[in-house]
C-alpha atoms as a PDB file:
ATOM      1  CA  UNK A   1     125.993  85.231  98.615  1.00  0.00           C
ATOM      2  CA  UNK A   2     126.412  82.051 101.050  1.00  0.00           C
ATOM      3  CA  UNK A   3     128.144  82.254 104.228  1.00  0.00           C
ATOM      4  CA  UNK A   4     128.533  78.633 105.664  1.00  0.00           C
ATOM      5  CA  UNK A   5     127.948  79.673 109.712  1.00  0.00           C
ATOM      6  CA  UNK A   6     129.593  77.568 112.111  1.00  0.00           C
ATOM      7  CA  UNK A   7     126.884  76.555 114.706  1.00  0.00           C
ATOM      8  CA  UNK A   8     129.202  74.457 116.803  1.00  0.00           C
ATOM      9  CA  UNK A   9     131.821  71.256 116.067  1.00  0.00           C
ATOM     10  CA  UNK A  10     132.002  70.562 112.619  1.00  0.00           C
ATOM     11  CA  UNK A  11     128.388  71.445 111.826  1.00  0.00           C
ATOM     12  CA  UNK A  12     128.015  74.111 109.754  1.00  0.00           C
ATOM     13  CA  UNK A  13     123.964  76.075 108.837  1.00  0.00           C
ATOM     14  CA  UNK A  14     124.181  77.816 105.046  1.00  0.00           C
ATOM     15  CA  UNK A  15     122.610  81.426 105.270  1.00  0.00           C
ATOM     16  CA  UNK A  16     122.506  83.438 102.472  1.00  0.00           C
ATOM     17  CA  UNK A  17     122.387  87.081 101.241  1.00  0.00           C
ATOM     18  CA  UNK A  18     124.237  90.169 102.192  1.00  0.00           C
ATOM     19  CA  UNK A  19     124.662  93.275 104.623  1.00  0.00           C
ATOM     20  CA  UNK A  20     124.802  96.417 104.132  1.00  0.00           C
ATOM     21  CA  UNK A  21     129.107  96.118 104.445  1.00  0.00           C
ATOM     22  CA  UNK A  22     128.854  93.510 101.686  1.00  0.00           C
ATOM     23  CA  UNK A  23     127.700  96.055  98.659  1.00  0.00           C
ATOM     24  CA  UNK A  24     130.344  97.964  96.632  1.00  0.00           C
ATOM     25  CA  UNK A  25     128.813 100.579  94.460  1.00  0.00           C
ATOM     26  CA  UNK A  26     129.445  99.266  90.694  1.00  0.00           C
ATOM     27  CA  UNK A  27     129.477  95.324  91.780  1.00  0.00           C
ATOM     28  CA  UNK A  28     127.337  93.546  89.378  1.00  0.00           C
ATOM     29  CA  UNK A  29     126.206  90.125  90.712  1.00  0.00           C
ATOM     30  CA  UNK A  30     125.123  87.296  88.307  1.00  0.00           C
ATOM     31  CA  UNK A  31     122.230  85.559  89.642  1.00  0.00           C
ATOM     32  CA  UNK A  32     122.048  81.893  89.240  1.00  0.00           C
ATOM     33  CA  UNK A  33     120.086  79.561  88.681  1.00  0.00           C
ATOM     34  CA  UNK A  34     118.313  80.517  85.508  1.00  0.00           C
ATOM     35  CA  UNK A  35     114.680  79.048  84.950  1.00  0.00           C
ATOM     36  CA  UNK A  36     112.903  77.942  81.731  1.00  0.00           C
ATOM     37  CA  UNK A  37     109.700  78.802  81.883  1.00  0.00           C
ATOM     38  CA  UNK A  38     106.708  76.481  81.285  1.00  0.00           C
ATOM     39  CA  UNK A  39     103.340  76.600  79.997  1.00  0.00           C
ATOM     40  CA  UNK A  40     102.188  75.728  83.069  1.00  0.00           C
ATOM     41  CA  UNK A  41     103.813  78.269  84.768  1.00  0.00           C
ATOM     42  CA  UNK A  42     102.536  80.945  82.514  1.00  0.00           C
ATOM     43  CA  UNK A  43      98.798  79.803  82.702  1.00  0.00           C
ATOM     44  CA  UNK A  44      98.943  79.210  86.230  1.00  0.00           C
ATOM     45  CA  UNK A  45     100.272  82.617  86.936  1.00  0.00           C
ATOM     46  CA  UNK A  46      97.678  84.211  84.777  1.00  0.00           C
ATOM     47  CA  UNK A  47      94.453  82.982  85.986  1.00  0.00           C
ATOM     48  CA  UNK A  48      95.616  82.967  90.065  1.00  0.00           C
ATOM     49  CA  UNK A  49      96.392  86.868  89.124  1.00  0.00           C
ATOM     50  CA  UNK A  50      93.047  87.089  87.633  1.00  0.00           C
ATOM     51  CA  UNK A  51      94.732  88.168  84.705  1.00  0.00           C
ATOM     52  CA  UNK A  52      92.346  87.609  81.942  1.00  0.00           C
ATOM     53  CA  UNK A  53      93.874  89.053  78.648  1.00  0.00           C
ATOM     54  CA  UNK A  54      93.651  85.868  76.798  1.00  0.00           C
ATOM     55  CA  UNK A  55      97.168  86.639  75.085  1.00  0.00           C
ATOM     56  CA  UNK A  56      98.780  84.540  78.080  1.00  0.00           C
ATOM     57  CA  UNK A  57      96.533  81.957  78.013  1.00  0.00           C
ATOM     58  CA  UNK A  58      94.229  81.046  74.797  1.00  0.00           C
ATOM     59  CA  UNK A  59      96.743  79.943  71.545  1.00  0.00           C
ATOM     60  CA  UNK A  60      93.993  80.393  69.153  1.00  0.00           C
ATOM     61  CA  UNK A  61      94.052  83.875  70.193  1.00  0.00           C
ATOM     62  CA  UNK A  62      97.485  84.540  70.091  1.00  0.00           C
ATOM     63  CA  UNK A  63      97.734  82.801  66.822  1.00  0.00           C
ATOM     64  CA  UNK A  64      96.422  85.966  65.652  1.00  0.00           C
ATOM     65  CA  UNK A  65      98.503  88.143  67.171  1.00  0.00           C
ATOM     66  CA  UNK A  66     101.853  89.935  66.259  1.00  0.00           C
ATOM     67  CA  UNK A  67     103.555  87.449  68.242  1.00  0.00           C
ATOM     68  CA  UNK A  68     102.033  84.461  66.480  1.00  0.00           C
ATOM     69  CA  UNK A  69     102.310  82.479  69.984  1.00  0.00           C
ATOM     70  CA  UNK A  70     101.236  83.064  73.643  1.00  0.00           C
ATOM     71  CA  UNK A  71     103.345  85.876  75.579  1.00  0.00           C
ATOM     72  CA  UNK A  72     104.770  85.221  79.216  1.00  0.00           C
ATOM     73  CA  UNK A  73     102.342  87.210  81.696  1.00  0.00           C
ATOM     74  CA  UNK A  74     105.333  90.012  82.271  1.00  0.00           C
ATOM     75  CA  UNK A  75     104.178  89.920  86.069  1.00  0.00           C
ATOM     76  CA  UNK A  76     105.075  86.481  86.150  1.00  0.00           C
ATOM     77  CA  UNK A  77     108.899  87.511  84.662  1.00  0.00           C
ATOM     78  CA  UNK A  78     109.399  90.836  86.926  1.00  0.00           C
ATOM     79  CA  UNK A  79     108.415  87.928  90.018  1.00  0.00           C
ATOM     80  CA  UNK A  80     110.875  85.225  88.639  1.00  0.00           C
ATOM     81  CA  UNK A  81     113.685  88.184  88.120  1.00  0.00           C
ATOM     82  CA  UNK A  82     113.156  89.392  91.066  1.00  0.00           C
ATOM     83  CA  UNK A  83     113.148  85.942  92.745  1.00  0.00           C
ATOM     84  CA  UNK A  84     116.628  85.218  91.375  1.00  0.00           C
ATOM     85  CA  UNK A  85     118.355  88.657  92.791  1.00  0.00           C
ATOM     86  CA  UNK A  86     117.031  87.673  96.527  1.00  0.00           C
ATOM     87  CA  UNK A  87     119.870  85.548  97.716  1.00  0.00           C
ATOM     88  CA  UNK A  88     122.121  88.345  96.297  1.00  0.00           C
ATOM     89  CA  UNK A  89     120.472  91.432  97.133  1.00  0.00           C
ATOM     90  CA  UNK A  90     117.612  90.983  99.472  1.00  0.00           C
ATOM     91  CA  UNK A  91     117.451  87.774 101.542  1.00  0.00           C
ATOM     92  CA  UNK A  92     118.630  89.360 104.841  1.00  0.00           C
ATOM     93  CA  UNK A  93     116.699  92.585 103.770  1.00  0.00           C
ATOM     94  CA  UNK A  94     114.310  94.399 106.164  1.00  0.00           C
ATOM     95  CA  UNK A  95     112.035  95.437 103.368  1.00  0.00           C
ATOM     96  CA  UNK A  96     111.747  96.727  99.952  1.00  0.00           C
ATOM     97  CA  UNK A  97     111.232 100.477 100.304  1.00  0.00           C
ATOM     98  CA  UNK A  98     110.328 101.126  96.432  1.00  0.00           C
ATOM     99  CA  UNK A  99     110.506 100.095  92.801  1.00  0.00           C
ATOM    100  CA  UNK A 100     111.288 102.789  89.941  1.00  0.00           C
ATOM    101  CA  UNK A 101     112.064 102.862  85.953  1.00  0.00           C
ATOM    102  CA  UNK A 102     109.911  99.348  85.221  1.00  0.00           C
ATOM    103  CA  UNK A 103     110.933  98.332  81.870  1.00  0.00           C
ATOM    104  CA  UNK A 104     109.187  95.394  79.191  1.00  0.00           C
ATOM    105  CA  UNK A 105     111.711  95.140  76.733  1.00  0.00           C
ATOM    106  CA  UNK A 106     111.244  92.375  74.783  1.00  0.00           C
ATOM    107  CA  UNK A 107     108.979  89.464  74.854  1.00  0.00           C
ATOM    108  CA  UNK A 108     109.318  86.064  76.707  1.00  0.00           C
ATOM    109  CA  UNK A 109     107.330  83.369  75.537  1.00  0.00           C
ATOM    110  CA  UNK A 110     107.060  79.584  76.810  1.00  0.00           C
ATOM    111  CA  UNK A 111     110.364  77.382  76.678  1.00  0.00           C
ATOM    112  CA  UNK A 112     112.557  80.686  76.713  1.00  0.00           C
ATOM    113  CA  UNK A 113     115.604  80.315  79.519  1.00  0.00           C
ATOM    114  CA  UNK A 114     115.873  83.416  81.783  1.00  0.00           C
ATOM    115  CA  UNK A 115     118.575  84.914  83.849  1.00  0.00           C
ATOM    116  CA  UNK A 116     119.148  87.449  86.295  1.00  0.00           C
ATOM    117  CA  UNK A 117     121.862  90.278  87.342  1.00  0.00           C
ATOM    118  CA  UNK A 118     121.810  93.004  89.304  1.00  0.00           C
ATOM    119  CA  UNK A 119     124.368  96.001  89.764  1.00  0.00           C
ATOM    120  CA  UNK A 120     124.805  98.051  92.599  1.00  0.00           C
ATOM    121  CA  UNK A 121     124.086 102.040  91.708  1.00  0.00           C
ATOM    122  CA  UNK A 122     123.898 103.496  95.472  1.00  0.00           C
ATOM    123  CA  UNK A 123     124.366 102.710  99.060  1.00  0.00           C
ATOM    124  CA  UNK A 124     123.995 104.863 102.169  1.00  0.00           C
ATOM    125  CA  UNK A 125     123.372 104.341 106.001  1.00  0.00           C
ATOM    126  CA  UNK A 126     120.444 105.205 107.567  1.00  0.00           C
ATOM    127  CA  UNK A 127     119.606 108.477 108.674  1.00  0.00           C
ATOM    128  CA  UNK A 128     116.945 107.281 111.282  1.00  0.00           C
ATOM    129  CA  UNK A 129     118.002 103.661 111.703  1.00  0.00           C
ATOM    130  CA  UNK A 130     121.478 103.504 112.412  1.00  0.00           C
ATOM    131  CA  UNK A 131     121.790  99.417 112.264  1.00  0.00           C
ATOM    132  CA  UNK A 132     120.697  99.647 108.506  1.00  0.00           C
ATOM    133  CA  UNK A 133     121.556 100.856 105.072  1.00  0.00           C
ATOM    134  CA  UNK A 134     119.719 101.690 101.985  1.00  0.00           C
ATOM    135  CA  UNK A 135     121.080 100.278  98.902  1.00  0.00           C
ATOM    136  CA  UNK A 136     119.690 100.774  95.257  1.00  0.00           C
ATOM    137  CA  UNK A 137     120.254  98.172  92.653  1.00  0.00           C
ATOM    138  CA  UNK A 138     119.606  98.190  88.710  1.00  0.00           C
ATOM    139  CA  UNK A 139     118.251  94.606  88.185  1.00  0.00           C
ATOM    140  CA  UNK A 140     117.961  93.089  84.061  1.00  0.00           C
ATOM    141  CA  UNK A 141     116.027  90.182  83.022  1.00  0.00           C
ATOM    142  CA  UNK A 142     118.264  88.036  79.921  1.00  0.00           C
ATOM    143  CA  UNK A 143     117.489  85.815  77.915  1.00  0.00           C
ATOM    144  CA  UNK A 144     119.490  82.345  77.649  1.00  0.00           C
ATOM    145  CA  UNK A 145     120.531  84.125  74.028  1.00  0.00           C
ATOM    146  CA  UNK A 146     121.475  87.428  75.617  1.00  0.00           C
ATOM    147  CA  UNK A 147     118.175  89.668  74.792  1.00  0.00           C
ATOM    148  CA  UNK A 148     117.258  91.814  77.472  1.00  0.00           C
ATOM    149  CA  UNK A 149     113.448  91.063  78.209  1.00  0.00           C
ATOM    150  CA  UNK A 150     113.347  93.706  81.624  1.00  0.00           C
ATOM    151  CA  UNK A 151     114.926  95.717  84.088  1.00  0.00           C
ATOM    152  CA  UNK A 152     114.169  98.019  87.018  1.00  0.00           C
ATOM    153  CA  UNK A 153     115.381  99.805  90.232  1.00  0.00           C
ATOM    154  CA  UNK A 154     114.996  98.497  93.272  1.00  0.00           C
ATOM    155  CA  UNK A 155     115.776  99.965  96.650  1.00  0.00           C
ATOM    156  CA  UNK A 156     116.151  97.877 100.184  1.00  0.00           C
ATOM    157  CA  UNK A 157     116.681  98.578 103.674  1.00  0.00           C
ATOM    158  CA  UNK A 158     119.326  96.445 104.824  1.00  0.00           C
ATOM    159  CA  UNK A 159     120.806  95.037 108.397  1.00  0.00           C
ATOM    160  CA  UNK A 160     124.607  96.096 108.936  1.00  0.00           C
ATOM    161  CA  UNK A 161     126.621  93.298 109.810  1.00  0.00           C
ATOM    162  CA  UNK A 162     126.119  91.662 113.406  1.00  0.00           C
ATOM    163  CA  UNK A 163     122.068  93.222 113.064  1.00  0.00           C
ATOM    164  CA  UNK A 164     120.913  90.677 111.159  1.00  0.00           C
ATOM    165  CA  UNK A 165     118.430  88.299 111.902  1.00  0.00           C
ATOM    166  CA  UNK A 166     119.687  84.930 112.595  1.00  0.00           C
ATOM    167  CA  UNK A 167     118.584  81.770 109.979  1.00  0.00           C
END
């Protein structure tokens, strides 16, 4: 979510993301942009995760496999995903206090066009903090031709408005 902030005149600093006053229980927010992802970005990924199944990374291989082509390292989609929600859910978080119900639906494979959304399931203030919130969000991973590849539960700690750090 962008908030153009006034800094003085007519000059004006983008920011991004939201506080805890900004989630409504059942909002669903479609993240954008979407991102193809590459070859490169699949191999890369792999080998700087030490990731050495060669179903990401040798074609031969994967030629032989169900799939008949190399599969998307799913730690590489659950970071892109994830990546796309921040300006929506996370970018003024605190920190991510946990990740539940991880689900590999479907594959992704190179030249396939992901998207993101997330839906708010739960918000609360802060028992012990009482300048934050906690708010849970069900996050899905889409194809550009609808299939559901992922989703998962994540749960941040959040500034209420005026306790956020300044960009």
């Amino acid at each position: 979510m962008q908030h153009p902030k006034e800094i003085e005149g007519q000059r004006y600093r983008e920011t991004f993301g939201r506080c805890f006053e900004d989630f409504h229980v059942g909002d669903i927010y479609e993240h954008r942009p979407g991102r193809t992802i590459t070859e490169t970005d699949n191999i890369w990924f792999t080998l700087l995760t030490m990731n050495t199944h060669p179903l990401h990374f040798d074609k031969s291989y994967a030629a032989k496999s169900e799939f008949k082509q190399p599969l998307v390292n799913s730690c590489l989609t659950l970071s892109m995903v994830v990546g796309m929600s921040v300006s929506d859910v996370s970018q003024q978080a605190i920190g991510n206090l946990g990740w539940n119900d991880i689900k590999l639906t479907a594959p992704v494979f190179v030249g396939d066009t992901i998207y993101a959304e997330s839906e708010v399931l739960g918000k609360r203030e802060s028992s012990s903090r009482p300048t934050q919130g906690i708010v849970t969000v069900r996050t899905i991973g889409k194809k550009a031709d609808g299939v559901q590849f992922m989703s998962f539960e994540r749960t941040v700690l959040v500034p209420k408005r005026g306790h956020a750090i300044e960009q």
